[in-house]
N, C-alpha and C. Protein backbone atom coordinates (compact mmCIF):
# COMPACT_ATOMS: atom_id res chain seq x y z
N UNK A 1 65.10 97.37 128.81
CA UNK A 1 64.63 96.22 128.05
C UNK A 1 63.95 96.67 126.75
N UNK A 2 63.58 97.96 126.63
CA UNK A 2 62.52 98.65 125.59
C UNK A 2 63.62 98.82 124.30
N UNK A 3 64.96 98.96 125.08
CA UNK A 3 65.98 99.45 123.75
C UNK A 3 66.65 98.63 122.92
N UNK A 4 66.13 96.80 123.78
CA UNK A 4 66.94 95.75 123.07
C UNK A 4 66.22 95.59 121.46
N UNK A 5 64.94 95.37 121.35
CA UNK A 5 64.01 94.95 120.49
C UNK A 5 64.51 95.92 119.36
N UNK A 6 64.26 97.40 119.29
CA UNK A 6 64.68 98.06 118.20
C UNK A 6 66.28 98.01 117.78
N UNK A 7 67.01 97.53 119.03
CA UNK A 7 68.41 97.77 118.23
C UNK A 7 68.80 95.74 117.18
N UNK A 8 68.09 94.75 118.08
CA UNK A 8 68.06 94.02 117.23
C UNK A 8 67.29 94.08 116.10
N UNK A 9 66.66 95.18 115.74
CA UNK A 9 65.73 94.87 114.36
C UNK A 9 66.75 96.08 113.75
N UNK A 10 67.47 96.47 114.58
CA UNK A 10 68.46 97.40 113.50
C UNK A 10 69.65 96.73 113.05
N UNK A 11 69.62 95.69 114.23
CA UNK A 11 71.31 94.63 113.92
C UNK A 11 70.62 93.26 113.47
N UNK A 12 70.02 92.48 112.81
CA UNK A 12 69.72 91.49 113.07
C UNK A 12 71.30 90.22 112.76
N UNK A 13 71.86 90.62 112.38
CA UNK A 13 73.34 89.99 112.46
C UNK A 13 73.41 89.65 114.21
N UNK A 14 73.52 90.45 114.81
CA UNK A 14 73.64 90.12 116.61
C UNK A 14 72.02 89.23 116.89
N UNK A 15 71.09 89.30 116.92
CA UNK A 15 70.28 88.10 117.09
C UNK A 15 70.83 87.08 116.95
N UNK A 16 71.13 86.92 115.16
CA UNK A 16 71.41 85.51 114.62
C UNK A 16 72.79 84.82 115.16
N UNK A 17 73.55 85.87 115.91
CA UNK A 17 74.86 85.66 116.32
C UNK A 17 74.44 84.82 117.75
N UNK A 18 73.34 85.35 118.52
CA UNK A 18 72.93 85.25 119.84
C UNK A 18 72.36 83.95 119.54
N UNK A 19 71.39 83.39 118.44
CA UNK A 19 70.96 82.44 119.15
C UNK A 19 71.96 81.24 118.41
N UNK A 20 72.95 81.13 117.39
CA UNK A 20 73.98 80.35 117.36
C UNK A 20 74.83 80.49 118.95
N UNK A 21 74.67 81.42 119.45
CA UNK A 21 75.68 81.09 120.96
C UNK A 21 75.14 80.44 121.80
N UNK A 22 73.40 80.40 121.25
CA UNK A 22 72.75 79.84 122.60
C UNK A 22 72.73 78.67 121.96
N UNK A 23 72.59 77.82 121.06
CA UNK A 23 72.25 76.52 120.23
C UNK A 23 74.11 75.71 120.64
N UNK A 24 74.78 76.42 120.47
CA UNK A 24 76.39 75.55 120.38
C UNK A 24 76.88 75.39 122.26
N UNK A 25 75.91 76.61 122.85
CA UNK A 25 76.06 76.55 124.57
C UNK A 25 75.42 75.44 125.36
N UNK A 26 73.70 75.37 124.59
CA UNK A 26 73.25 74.34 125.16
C UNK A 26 73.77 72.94 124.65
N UNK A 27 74.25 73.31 123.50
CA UNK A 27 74.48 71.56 122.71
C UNK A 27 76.00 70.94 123.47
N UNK A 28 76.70 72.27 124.04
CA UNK A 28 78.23 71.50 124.25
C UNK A 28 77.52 71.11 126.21
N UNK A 29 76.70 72.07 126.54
CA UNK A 29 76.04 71.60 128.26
C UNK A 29 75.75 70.11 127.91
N UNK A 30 74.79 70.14 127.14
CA UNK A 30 74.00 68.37 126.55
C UNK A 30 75.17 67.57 126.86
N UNK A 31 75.99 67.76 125.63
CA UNK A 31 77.08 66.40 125.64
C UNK A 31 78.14 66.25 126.76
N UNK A 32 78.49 67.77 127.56
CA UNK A 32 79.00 67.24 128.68
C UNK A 32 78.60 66.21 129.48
N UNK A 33 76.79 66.62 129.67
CA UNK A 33 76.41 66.01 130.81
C UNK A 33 76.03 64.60 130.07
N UNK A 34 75.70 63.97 129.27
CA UNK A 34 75.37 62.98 128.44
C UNK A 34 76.31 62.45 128.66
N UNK A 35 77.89 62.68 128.59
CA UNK A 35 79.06 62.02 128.49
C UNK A 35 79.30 61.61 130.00
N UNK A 36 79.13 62.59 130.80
CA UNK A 36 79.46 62.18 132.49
C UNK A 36 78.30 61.30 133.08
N UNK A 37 77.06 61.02 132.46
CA UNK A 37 75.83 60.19 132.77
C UNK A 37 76.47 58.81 132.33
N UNK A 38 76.89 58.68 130.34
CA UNK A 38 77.36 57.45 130.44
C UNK A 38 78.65 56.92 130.40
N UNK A 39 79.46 57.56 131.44
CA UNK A 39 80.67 57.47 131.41
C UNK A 39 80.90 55.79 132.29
N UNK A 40 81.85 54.92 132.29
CA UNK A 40 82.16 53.75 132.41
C UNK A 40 82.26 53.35 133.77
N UNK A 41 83.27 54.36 134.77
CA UNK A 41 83.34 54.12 136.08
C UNK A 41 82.72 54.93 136.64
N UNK A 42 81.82 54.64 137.74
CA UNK A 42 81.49 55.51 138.93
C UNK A 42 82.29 55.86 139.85
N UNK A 43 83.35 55.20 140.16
CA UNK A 43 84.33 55.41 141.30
C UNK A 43 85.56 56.34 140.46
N UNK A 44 85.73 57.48 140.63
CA UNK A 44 86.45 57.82 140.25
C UNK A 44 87.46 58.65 141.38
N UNK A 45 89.01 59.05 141.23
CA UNK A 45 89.94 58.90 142.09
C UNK A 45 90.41 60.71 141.86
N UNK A 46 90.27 61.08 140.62
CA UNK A 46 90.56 62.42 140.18
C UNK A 46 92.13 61.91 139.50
N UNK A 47 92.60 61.15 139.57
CA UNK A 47 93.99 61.15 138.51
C UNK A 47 93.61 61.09 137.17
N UNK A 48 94.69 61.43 136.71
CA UNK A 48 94.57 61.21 135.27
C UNK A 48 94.83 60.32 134.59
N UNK A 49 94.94 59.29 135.35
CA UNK A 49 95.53 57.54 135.01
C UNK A 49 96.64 57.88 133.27
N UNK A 50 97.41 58.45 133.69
CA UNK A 50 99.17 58.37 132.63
C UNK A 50 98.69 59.76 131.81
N UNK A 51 97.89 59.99 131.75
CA UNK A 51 97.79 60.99 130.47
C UNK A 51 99.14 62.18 131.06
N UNK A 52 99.56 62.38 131.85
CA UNK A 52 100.41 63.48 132.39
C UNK A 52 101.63 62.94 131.74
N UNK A 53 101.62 61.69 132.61
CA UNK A 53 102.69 60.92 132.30
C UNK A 53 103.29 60.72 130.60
N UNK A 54 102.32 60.35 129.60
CA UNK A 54 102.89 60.48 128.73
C UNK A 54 102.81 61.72 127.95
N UNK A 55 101.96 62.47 128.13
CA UNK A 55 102.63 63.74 128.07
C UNK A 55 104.09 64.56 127.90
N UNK A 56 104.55 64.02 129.28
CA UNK A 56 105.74 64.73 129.42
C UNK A 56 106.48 63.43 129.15
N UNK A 57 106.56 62.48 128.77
CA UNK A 57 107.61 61.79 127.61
C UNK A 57 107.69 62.09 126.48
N UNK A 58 106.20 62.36 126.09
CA UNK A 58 105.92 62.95 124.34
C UNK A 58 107.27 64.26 124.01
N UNK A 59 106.95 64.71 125.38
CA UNK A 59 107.67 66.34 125.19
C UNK A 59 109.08 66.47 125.83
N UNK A 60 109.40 65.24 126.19
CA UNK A 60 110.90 64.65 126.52
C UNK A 60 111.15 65.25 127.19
């Protein structure tokens, strides 16, 4: 743990890299779970109600 501190003050490019991974990780966790909180139905079946389906017409 003693060797992280000096090699980020030798890289600070990898910090700034690290905490953009942690800011775009927690923000895409947020909106998953934000989206499945206000999502429309509670009862859900696991199909994909047509999306397959037109899919593979799209792609004939």
């Amino acid at each position: 743990m003693r060797d992280i501190w000096p090699f980020l003050k030798a890289n600070p490019q990898v910090l700034v890299l690290l905490v953009i991974c942690l800011v775009l990780g927690l923000g895409t966790f947020l909106a998953v779970i934000f989206g499945l909180l206000t999502a429309g139905s509670s009862t859900t079946n696991g199909e994909p109600s047509g999306v397959v389906a037109l899919l593979g017409l799209a792609l004939g």
